[in-house]
Protein backbone atom coordinates (compact mmCIF):
# COMPACT_ATOMS: atom_id res chain seq x y z
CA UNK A 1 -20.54 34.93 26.07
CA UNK A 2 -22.06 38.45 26.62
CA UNK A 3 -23.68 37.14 29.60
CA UNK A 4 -20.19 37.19 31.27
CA UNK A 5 -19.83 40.99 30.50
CA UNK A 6 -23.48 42.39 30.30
CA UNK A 7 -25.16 43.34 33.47
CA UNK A 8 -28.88 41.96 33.66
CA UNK A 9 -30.25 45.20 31.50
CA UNK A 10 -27.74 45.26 29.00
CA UNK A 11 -28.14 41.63 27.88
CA UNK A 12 -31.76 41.62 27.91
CA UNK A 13 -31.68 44.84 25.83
CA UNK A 14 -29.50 42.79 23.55
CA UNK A 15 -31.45 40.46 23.91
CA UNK A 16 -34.86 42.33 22.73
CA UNK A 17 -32.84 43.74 19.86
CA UNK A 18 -31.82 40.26 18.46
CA UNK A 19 -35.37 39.29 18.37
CA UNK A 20 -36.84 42.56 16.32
CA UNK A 21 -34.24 41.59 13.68
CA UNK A 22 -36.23 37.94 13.00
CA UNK A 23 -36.93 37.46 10.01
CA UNK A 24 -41.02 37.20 11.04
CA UNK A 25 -41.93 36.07 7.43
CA UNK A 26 -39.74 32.91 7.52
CA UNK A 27 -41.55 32.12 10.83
CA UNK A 28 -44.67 32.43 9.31
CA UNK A 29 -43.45 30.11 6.75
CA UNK A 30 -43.00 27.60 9.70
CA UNK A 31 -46.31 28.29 10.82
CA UNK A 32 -47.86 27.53 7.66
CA UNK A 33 -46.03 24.33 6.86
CA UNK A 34 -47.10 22.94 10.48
CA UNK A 35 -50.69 23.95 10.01
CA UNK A 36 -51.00 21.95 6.53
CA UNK A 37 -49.18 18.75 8.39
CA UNK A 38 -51.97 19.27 11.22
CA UNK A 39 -54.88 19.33 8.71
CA UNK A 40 -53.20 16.24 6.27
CA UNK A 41 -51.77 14.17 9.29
CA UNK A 42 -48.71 14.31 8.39
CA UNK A 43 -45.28 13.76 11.09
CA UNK A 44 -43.69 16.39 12.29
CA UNK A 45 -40.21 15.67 13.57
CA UNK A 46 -37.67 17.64 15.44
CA UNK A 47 -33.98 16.88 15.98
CA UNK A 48 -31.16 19.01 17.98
CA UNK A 49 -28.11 18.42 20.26
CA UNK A 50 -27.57 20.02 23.64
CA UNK A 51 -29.18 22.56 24.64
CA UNK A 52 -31.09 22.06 20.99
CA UNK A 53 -32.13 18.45 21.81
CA UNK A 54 -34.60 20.10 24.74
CA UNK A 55 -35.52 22.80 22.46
CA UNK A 56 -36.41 19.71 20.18
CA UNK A 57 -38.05 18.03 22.86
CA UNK A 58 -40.14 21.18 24.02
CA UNK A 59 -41.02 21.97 20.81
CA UNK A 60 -42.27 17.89 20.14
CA UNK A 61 -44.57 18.08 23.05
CA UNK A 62 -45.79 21.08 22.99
CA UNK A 63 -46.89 20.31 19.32
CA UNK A 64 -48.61 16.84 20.51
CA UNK A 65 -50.46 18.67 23.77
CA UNK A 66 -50.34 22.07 23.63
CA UNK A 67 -52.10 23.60 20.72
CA UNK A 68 -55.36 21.58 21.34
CA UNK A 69 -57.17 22.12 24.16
CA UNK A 70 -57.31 19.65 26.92
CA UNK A 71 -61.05 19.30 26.50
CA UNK A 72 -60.76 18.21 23.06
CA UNK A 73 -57.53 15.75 23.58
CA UNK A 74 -60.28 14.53 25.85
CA UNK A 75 -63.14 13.93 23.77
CA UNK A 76 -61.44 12.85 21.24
CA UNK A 77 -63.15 15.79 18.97
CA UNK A 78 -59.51 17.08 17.86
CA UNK A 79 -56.43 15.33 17.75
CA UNK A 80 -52.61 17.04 18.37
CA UNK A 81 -50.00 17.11 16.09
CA UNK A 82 -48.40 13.92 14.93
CA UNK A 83 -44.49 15.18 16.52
CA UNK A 84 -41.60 13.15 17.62
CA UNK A 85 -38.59 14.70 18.78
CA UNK A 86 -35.31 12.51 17.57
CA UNK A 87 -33.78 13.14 20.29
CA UNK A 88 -36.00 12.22 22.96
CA UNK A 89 -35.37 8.07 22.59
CA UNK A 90 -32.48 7.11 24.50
CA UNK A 91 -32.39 3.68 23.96
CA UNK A 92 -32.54 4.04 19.97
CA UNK A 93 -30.79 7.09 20.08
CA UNK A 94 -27.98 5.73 22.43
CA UNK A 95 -28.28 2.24 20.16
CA UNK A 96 -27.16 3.91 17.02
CA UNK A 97 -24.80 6.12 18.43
CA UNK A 98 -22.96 3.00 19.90
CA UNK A 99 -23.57 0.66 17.20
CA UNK A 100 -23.62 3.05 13.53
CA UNK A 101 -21.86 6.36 15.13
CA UNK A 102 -23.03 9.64 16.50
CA UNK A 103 -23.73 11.22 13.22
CA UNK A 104 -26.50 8.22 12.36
CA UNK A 105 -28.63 8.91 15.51
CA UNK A 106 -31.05 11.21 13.75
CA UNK A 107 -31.15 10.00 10.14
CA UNK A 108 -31.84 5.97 11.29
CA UNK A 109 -34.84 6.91 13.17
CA UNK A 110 -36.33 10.01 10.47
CA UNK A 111 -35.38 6.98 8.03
CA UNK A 112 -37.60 4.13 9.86
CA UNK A 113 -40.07 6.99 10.30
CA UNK A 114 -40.43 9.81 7.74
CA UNK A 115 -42.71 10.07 4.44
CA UNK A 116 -42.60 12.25 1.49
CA UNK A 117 -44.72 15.68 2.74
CA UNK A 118 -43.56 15.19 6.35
CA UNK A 119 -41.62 17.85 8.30
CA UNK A 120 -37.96 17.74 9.71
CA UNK A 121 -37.26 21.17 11.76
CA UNK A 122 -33.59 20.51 12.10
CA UNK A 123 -32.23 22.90 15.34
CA UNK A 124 -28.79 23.64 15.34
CA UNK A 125 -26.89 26.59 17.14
CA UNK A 126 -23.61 26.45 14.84
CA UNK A 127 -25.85 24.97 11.92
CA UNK A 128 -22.59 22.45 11.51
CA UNK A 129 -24.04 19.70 13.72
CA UNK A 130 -23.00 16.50 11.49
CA UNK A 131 -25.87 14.56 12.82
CA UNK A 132 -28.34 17.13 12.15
CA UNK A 133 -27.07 17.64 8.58
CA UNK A 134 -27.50 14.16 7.99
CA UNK A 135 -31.24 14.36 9.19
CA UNK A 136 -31.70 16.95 6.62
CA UNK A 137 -29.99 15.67 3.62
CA UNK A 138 -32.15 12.30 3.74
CA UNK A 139 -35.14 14.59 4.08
CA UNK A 140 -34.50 17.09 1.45
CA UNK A 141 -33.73 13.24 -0.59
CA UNK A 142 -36.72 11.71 0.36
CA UNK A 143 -39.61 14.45 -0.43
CA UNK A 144 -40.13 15.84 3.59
CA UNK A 145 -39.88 19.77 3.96
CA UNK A 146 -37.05 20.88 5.97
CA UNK A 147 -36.81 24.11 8.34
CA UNK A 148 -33.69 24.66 9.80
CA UNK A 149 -33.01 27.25 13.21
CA UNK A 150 -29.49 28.23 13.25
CA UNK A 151 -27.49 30.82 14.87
CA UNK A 152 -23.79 32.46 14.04
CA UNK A 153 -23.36 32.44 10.44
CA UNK A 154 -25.84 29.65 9.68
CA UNK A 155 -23.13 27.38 9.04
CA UNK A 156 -23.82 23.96 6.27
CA UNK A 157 -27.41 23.79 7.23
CA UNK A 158 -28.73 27.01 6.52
CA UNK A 159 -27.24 26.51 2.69
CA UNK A 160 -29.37 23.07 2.56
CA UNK A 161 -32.46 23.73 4.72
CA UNK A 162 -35.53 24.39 1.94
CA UNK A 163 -36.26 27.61 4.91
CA UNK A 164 -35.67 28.37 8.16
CA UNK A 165 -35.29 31.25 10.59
CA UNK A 166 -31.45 32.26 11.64
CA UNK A 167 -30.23 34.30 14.34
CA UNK A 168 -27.34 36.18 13.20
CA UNK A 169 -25.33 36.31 16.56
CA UNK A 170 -22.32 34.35 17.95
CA UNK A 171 -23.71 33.49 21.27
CA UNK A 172 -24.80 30.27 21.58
CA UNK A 173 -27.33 30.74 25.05
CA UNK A 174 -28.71 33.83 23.08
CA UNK A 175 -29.48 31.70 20.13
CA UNK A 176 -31.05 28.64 21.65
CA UNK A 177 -32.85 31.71 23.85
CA UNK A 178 -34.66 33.04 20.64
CA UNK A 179 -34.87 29.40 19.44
CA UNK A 180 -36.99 28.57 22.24
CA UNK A 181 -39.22 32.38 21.95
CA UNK A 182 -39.93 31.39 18.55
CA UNK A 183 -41.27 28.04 19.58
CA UNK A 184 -43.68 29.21 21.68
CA UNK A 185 -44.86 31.88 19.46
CA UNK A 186 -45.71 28.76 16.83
CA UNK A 187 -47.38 27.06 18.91
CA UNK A 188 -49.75 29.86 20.15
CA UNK A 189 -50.06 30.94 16.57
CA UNK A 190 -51.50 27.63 15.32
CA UNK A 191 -53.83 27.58 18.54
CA UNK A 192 -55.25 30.55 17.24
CA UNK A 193 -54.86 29.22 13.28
CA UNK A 194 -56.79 26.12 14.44
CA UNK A 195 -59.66 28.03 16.59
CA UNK A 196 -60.11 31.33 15.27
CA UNK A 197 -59.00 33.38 17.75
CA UNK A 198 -57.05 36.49 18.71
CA UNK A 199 -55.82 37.97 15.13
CA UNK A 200 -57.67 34.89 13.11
CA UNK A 201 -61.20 35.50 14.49
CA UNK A 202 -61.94 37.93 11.75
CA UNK A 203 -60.98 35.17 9.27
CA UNK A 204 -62.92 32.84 10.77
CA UNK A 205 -65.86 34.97 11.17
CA UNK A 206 -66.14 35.28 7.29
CA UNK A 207 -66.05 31.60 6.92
């Protein structure tokens, strides 16, 4: 891992480089898929293992809380997004890996859960998880829109994701590290999508 051979300047210089070679138009695409499921209600779900299943889990929450402001969750004026994170359910999740096998924890609950125009953003480092590429084959089956965020070559999911954004480095901390920077920039994006502010005010202003 170059974290084992980069001093602390190095691999954040790497680190900065990775991220300027993003493909910023298939995060966009992300951004515009999530903003339609806000405005239609429809379920957002997010699956991962490891390090992955709390990028998952971040990602989830921060969809449910953190794009509307706390004044409005209050009042009831503006509702978050509809996201579940498939990895966040221990009992279920432990359940089906005990009972069906590891590779059915994802696809039993998107399966008791998803509809046809719902998300799946399936996260996976190697993009060869088996679980996750079960996910995504239901939901590519069963009419939901599925973004994938890989890392090294991509791996099976990148070939049957319908987009996604993929970081083209074999390191797997530096991958779920861009993972996660590319989370957050979503979810301040929509914030400004769904309040036109920052680079939307313009937009709005013309409305």
């Amino acid at each position: 891992m170059l974290g084992e051979i980069l001093e602390p300047k190095a691999y954040f210089d790497r680190l900065a480089d990775e991220l300027r070679k993003l493909d910023l138009a298939a995060l966009a695409t992300l951004s515009d898929w999530l903003c339609d499921a806000w405005e239609h209600r429809r379920w957002v779900f997010v699956c991962g293992n490891g390090g992955s299943a709390a990028t998952a889990n971040h990602l989830a929450q921060d969809l449910a809380k953190g794009v509307i402001r706390e004044e409005d969750l209050r009042t009831d004026r503006r509702r978050g997004f509809r996201s579940i994170s498939l990895a966040a359910n221990v009992s279920w999740f432990s359940a089906l890996g005990n009972d069906m096998g590891y590779d059915q924890v994802f696809v039993q609950q998107l399966a008791n859960y998803g509809s046809p125009g719902d998300i799946l953003i399936a996260i996976s480092g190697s993009g060869n998880s088996p679980n996750v590429l079960e996910a995504v084959n239901w939901a590519n089956s069963h009419g939901l829109k599925t973004y994938g965020l890989t890392g090294f070559d991509g791996g099976k999911l990148k070939q049957i994701q319908q987009a996604g954004l993929h970081v083209a480095i074999d390191d797997m901390e530096m991958v779920e590290s861009i993972h996660s920077c590319a989370c957050h920039w979503l979810v301040d994006d929509l914030r400004a999508r769904l309040y036109g502010t920052g680079r939307y005010a313009a937009t709005w202003a013309t409305k």
